[in-house]
Every structure is written in structure tokens, then in C-alpha cells.
PDB file of N, CA and C in Angstrom:
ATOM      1  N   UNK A   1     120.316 161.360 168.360  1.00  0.00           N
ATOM      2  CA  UNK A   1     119.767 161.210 167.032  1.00  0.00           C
ATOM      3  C   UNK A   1     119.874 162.548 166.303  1.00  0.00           C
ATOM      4  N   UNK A   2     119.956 162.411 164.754  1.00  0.00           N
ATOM      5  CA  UNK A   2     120.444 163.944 164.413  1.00  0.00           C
ATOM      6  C   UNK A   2     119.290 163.632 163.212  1.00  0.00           C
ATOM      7  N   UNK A   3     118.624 164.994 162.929  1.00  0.00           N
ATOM      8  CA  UNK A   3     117.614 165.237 161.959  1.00  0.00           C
ATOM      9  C   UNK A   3     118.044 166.235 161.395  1.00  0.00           C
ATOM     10  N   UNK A   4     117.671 165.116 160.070  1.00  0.00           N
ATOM     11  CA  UNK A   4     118.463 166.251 158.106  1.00  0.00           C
ATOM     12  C   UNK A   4     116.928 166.782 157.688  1.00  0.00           C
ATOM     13  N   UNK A   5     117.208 167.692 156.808  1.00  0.00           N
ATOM     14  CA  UNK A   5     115.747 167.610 155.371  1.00  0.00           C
ATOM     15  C   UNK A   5     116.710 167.409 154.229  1.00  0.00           C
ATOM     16  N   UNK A   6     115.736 167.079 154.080  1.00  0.00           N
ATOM     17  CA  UNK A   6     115.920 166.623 152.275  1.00  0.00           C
ATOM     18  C   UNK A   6     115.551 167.784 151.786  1.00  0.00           C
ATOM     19  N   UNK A   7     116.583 168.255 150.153  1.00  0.00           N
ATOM     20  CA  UNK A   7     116.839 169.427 149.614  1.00  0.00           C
ATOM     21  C   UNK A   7     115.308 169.805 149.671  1.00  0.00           C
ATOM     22  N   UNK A   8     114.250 169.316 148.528  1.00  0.00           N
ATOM     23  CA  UNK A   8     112.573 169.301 148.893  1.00  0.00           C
ATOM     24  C   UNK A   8     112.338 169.573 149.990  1.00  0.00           C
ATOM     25  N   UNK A   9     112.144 168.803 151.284  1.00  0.00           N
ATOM     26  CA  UNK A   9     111.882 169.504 152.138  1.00  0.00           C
ATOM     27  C   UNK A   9     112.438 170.458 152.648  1.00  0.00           C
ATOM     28  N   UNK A  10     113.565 171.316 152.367  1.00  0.00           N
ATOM     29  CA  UNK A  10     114.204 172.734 152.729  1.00  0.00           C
ATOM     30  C   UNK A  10     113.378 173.632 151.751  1.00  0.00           C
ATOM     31  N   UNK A  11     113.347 173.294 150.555  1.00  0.00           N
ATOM     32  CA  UNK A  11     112.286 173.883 149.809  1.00  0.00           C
ATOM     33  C   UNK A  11     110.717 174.599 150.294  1.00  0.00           C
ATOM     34  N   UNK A  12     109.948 173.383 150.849  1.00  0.00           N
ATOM     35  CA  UNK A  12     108.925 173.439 151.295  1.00  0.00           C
ATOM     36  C   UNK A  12     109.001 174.473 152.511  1.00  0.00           C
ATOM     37  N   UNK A  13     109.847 174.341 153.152  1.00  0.00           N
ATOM     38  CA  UNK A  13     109.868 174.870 154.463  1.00  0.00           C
ATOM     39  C   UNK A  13     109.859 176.596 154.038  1.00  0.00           C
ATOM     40  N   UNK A  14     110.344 176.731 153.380  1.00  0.00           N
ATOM     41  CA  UNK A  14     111.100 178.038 152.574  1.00  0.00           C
ATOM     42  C   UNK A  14     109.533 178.453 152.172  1.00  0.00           C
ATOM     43  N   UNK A  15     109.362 177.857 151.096  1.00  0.00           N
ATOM     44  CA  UNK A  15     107.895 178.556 150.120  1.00  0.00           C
ATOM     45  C   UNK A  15     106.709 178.544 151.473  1.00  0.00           C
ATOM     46  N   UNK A  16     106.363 178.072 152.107  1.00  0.00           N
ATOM     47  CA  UNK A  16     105.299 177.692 153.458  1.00  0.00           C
ATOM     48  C   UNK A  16     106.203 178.568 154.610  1.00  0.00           C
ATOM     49  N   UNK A  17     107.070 178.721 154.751  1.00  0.00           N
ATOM     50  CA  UNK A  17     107.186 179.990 155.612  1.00  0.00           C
ATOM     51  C   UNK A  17     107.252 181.033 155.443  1.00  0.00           C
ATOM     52  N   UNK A  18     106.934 181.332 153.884  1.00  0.00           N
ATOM     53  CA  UNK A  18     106.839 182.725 153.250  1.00  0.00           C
ATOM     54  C   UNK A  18     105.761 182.845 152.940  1.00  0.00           C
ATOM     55  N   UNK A  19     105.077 181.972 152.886  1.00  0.00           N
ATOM     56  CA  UNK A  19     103.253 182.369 152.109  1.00  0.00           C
ATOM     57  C   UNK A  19     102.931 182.795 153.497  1.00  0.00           C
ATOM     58  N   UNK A  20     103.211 181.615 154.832  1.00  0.00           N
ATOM     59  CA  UNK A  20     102.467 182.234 156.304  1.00  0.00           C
ATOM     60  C   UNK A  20     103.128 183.596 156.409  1.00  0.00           C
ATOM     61  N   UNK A  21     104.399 184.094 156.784  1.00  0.00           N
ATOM     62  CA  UNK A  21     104.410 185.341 156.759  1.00  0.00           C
ATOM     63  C   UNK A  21     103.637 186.440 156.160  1.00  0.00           C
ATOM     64  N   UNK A  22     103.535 186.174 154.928  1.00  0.00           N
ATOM     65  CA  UNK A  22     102.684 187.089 153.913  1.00  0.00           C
ATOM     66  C   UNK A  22     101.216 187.124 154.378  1.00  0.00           C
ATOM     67  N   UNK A  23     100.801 186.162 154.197  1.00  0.00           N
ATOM     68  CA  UNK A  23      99.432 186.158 154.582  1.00  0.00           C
ATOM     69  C   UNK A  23      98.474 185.997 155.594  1.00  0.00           C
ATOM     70  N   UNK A  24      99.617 185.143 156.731  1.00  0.00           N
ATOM     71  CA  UNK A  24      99.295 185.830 158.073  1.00  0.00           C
ATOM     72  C   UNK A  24      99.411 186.636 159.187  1.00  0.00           C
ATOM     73  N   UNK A  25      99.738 187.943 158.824  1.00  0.00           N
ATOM     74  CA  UNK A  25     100.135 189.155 159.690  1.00  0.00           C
ATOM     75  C   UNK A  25      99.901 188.744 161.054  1.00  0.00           C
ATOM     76  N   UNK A  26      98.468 188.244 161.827  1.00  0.00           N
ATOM     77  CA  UNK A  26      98.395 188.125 162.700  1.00  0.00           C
ATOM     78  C   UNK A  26      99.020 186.909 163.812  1.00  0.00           C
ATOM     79  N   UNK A  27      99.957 186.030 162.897  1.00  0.00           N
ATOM     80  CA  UNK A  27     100.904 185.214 163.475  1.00  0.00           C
ATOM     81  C   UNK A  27     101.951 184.570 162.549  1.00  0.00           C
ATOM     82  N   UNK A  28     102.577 185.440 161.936  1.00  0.00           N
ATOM     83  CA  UNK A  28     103.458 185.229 161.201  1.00  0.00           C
ATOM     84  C   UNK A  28     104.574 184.235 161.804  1.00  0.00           C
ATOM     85  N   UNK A  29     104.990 183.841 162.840  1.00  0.00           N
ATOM     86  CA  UNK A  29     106.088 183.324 162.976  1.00  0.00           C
ATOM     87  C   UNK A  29     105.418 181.872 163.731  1.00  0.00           C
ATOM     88  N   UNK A  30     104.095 181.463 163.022  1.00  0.00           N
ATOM     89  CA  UNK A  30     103.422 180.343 163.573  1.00  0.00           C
ATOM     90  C   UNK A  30     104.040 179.284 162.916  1.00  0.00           C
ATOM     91  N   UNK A  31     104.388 179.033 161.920  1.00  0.00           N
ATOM     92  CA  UNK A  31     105.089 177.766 161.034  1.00  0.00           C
ATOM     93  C   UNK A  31     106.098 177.728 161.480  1.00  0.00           C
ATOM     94  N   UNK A  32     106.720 178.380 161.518  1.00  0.00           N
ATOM     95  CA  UNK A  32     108.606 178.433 161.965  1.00  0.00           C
ATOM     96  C   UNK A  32     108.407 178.178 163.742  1.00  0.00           C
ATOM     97  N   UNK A  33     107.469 178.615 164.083  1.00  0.00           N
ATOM     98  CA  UNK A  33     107.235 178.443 165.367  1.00  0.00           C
ATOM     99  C   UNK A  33     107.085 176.713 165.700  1.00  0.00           C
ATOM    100  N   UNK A  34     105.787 175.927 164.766  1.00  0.00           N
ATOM    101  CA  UNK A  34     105.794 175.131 165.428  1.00  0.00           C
ATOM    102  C   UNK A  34     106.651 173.954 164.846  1.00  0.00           C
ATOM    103  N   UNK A  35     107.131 174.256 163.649  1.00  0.00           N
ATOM    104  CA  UNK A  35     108.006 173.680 162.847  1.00  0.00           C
ATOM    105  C   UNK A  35     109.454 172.789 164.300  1.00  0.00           C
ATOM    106  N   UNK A  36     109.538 174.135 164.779  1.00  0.00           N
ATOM    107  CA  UNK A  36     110.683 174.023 165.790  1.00  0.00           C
ATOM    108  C   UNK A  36     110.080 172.694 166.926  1.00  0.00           C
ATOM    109  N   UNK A  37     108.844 172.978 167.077  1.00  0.00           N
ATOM    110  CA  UNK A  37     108.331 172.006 168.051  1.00  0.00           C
ATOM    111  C   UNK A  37     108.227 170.874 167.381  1.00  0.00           C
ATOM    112  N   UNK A  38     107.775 170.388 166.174  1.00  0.00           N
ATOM    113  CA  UNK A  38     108.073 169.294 165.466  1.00  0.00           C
ATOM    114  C   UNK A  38     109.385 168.412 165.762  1.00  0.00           C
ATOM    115  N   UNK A  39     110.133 169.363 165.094  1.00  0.00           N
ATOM    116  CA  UNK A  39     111.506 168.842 165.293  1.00  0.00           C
ATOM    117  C   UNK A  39     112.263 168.423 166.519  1.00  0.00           C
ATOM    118  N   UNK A  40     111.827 169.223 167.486  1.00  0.00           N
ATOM    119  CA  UNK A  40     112.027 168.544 169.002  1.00  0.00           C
ATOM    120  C   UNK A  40     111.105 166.901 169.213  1.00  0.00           C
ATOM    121  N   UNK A  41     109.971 167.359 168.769  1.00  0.00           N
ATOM    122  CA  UNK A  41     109.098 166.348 168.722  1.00  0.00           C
ATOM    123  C   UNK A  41     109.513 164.436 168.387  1.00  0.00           C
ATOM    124  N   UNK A  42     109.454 165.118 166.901  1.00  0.00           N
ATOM    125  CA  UNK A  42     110.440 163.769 166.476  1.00  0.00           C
ATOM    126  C   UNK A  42     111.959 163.503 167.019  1.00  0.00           C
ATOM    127  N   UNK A  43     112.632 164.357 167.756  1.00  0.00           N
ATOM    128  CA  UNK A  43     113.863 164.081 168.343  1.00  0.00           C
ATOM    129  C   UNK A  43     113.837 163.463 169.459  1.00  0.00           C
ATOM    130  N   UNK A  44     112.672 163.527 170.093  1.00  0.00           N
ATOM    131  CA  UNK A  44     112.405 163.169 171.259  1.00  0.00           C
ATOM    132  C   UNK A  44     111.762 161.919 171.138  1.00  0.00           C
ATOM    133  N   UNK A  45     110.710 161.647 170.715  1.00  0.00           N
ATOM    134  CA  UNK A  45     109.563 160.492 170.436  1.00  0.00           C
ATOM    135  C   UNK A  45     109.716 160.253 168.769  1.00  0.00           C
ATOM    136  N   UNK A  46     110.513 159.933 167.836  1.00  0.00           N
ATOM    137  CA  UNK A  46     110.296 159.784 166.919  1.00  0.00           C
ATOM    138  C   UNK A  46     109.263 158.288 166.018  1.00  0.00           C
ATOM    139  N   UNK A  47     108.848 158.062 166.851  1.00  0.00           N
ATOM    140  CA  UNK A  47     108.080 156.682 166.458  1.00  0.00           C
ATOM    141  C   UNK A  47     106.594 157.126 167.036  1.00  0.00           C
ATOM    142  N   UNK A  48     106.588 158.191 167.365  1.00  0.00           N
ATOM    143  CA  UNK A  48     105.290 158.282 168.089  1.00  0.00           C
ATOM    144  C   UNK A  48     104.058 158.760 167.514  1.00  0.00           C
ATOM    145  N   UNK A  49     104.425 159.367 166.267  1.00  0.00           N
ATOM    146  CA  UNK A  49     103.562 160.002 165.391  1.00  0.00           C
ATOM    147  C   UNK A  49     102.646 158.817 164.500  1.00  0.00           C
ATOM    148  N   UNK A  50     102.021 159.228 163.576  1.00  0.00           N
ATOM    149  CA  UNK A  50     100.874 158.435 162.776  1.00  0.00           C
ATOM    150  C   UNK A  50     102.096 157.721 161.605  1.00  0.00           C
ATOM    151  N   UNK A  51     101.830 156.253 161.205  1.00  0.00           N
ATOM    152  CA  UNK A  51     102.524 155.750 159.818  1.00  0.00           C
ATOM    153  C   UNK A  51     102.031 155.957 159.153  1.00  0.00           C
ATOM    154  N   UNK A  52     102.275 156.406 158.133  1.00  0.00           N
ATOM    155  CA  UNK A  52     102.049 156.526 156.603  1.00  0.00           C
ATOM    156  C   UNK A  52     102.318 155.590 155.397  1.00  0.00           C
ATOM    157  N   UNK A  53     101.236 155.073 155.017  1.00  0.00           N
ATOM    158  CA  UNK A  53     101.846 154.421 153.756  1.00  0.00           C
ATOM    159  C   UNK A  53     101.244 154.831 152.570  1.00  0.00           C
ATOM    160  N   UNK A  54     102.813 155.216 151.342  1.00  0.00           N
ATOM    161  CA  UNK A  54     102.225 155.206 150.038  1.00  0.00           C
ATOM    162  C   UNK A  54     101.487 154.959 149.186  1.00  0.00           C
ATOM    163  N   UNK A  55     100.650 155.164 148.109  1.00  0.00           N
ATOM    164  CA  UNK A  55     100.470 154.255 147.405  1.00  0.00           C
ATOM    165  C   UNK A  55     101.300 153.339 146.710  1.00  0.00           C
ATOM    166  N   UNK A  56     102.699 153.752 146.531  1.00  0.00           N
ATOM    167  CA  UNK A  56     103.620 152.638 145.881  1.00  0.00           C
ATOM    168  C   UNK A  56     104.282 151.817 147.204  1.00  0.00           C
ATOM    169  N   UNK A  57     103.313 152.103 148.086  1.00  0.00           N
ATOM    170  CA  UNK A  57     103.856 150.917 149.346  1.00  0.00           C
ATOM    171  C   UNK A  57     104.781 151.579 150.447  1.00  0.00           C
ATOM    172  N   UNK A  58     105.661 152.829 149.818  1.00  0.00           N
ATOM    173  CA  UNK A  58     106.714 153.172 150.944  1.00  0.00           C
ATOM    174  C   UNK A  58     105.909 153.601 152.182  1.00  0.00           C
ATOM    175  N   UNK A  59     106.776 153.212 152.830  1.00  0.00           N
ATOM    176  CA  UNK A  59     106.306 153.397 154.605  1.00  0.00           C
ATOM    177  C   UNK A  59     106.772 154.557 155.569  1.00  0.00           C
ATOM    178  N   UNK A  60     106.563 155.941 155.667  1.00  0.00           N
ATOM    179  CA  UNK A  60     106.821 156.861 156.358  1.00  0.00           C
ATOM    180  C   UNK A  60     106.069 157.414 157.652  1.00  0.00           C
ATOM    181  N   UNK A  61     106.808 158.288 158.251  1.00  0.00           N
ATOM    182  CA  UNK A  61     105.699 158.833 159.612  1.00  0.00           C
ATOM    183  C   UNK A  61     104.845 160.159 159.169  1.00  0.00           C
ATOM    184  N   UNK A  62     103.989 160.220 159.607  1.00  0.00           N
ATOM    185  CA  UNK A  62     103.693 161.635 159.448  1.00  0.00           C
ATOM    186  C   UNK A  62     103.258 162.746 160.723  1.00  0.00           C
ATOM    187  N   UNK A  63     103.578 163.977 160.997  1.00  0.00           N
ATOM    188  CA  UNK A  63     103.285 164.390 161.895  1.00  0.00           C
ATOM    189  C   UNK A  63     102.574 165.889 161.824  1.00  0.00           C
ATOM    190  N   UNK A  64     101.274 165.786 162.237  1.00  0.00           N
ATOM    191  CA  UNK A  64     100.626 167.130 161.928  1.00  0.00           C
ATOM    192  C   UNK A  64     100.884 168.296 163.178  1.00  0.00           C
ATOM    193  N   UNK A  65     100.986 169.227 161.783  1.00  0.00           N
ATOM    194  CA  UNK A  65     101.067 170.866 162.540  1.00  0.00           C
ATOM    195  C   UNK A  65      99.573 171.587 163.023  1.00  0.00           C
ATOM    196  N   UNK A  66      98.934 171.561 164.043  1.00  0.00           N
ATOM    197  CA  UNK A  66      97.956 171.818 163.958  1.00  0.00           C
ATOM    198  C   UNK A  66      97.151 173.223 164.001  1.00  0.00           C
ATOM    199  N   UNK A  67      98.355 174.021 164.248  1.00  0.00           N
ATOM    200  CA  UNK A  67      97.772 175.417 163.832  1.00  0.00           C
ATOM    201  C   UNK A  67      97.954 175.694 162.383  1.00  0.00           C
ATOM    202  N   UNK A  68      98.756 175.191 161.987  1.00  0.00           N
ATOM    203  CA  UNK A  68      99.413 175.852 159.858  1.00  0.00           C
ATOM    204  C   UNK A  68      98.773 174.296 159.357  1.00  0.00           C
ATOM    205  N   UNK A  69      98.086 173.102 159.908  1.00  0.00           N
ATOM    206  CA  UNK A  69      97.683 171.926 159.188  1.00  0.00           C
ATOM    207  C   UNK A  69      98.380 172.382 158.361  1.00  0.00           C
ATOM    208  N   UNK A  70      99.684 171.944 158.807  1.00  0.00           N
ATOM    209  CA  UNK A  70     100.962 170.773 157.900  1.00  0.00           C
ATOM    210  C   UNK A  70     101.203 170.063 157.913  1.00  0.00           C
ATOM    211  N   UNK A  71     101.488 168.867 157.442  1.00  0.00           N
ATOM    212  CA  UNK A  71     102.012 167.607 157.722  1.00  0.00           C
ATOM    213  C   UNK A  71     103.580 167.590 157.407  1.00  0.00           C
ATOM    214  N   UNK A  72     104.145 166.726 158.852  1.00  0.00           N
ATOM    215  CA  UNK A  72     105.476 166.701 158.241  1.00  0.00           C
ATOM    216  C   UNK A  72     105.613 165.423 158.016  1.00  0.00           C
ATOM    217  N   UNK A  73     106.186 165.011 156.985  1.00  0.00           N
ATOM    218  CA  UNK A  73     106.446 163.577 156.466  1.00  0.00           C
ATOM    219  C   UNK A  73     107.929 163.214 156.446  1.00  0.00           C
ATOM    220  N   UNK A  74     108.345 162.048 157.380  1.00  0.00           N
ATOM    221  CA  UNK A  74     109.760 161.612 157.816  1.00  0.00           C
ATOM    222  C   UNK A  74     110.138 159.959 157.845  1.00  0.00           C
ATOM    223  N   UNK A  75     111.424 159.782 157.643  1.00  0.00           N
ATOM    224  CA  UNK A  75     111.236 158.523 157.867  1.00  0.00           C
ATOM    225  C   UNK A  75     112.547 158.493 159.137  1.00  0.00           C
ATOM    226  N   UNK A  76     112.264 157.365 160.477  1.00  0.00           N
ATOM    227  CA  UNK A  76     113.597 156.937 160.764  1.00  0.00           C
ATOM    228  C   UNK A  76     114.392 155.845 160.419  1.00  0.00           C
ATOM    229  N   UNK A  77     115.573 156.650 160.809  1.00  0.00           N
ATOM    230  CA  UNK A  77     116.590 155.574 160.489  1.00  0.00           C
ATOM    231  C   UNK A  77     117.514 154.510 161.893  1.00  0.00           C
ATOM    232  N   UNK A  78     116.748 154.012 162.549  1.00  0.00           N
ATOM    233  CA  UNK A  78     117.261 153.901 163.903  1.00  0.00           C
ATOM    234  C   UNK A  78     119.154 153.448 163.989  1.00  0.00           C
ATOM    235  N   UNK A  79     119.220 152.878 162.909  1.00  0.00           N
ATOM    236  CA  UNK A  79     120.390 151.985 162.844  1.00  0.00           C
ATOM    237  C   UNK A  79     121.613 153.147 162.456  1.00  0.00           C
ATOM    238  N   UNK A  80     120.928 154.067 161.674  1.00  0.00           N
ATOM    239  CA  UNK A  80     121.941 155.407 161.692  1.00  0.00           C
ATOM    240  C   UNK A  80     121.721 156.884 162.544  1.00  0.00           C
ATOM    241  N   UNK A  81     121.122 156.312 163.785  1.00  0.00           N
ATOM    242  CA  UNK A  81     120.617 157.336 164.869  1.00  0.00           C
ATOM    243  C   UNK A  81     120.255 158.357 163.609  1.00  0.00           C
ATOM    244  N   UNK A  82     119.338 158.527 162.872  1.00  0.00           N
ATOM    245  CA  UNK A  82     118.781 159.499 162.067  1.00  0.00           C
ATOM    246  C   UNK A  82     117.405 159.567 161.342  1.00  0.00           C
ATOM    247  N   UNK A  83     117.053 160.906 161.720  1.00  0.00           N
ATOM    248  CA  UNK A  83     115.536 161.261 160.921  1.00  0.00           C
ATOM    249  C   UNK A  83     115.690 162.138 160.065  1.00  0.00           C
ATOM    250  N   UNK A  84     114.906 161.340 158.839  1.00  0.00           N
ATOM    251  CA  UNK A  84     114.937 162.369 157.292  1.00  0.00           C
ATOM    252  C   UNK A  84     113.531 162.691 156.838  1.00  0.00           C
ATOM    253  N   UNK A  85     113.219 164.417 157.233  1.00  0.00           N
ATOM    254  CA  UNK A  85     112.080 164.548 156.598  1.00  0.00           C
ATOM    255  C   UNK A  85     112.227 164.563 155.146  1.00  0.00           C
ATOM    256  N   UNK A  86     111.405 164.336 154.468  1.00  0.00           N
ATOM    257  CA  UNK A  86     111.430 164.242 152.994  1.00  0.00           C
ATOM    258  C   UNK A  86     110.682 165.580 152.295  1.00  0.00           C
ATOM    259  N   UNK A  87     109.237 165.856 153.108  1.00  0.00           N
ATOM    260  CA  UNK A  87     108.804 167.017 152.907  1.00  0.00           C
ATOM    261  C   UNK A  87     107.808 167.763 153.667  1.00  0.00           C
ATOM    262  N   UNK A  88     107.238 168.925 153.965  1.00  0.00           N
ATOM    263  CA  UNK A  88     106.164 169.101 154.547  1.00  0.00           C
ATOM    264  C   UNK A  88     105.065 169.297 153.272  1.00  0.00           C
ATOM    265  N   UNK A  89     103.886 168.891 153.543  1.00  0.00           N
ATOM    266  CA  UNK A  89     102.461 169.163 152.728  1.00  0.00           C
ATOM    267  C   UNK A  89     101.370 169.807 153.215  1.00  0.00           C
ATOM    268  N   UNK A  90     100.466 170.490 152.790  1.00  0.00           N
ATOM    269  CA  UNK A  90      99.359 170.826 153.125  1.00  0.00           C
ATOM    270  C   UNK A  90      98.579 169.782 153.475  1.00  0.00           C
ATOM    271  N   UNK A  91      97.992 169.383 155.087  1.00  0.00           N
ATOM    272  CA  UNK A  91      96.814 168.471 155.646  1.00  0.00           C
ATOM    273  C   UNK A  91      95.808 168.617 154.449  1.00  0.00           C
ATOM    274  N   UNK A  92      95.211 170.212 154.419  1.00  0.00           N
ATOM    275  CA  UNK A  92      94.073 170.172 153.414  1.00  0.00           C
ATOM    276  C   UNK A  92      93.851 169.640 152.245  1.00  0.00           C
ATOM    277  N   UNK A  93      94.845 168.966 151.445  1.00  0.00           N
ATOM    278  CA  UNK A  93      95.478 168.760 150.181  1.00  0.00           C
ATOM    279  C   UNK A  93      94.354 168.007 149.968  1.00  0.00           C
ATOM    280  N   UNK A  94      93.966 167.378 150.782  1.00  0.00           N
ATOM    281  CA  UNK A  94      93.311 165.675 150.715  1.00  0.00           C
ATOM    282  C   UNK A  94      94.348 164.817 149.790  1.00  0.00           C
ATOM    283  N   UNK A  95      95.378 164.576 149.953  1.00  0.00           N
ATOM    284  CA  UNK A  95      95.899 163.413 149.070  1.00  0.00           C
ATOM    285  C   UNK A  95      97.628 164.008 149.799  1.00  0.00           C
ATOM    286  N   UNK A  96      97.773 162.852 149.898  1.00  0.00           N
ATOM    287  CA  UNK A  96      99.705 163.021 150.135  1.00  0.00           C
ATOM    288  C   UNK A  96     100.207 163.456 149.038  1.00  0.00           C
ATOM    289  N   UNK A  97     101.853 163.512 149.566  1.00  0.00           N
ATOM    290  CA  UNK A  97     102.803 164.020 148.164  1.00  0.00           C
ATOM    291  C   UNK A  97     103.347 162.582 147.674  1.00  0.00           C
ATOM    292  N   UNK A  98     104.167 162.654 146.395  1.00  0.00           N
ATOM    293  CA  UNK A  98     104.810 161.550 146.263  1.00  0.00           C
ATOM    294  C   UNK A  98     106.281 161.732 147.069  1.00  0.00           C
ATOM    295  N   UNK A  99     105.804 160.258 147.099  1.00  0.00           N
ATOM    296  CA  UNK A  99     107.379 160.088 148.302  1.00  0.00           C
ATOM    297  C   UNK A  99     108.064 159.194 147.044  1.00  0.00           C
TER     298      UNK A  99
END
């Protein structure tokens, strides 16, 4: 199975691995750190995480980062051996992104 991001989520990854650097000296390479474990994560078990549904109904996974409470939000594609995150969000947000 091969896992893309979506331009947005390369975005996200970018701005959220630069705010943690900046502002957390004392484990700066924690997002990128567990980011990596994510991605094994869903490569490995990709159905295993929590579903998500929109308010306009779409149906995605979501999978929390629990040291940087991030959520990564993905959908699979089994029929094209492929997972597309769409974006990561702040857990704290209280409210999802639009998908």
C-alpha cells in the first residue's frame, strides 16, 4: 500500500513542524518524530484507527498524535492499494477541519 498527502496536508505538516520546533526546544523533533510512526501506523493497520464523519456526511479515519495532540485525518483507498491524508489538525481545536 503506498501513502500520498494531499498538497494541504504537506502544508500542515510544514507550518506544525515549525511552530513545534520553535516552541518546543525541549523536544523539537516530537511531530516529525511521531508523524513517522503514524505513517507506519496506517501502513500497517490502516482501518484500525477511529472513523470520522463530516458534517457534510464524508467519511474519513482519524488518527491521534498523542504527544503533539494531532489528528491525522485520511481516507483509504483499498481498491487502489492507497492512503490519502488530506490533513493534520489540532485535537484541541474542538471542531474538525473541512474535508
Amino acid at each position: 500500500m503506498k501513502l500520498k498527502l494531499t498538497k494541504r496536508a504537506q502544508r500542515r505538516v510544514k507550518l506544525v513542524g515549525a511552530w513545534w520546533r520553535e516552541h518546543r526546544p525541549a523536544a523539537p523533533n516530537a511531530f516529525a518524530d511521531e508523524l513517522e510512526w503514524a505513517k507506519r501506523e496506517m501502513l500497517s493497520r490502516p482501518n484500525l484507527s477511529t472513523r470520522y464523519e463530516t458534517p457534510s456526511g464524508k467519511v474519513c479515519r482519524r488518527l491521534l498524535l498523542q504527544t503533539t495532540q494531532q489528528h491525522v485525518y485520511y481516507t483509504v483507498h483499498e481498491n487502489a492499494d492507497l492512503i490519502i491524508v488530506h490533513t493534520v489538525w489540532g485535537a484541541r481545536r474542538g471542531r474538525g477541519p473541512k474535508l
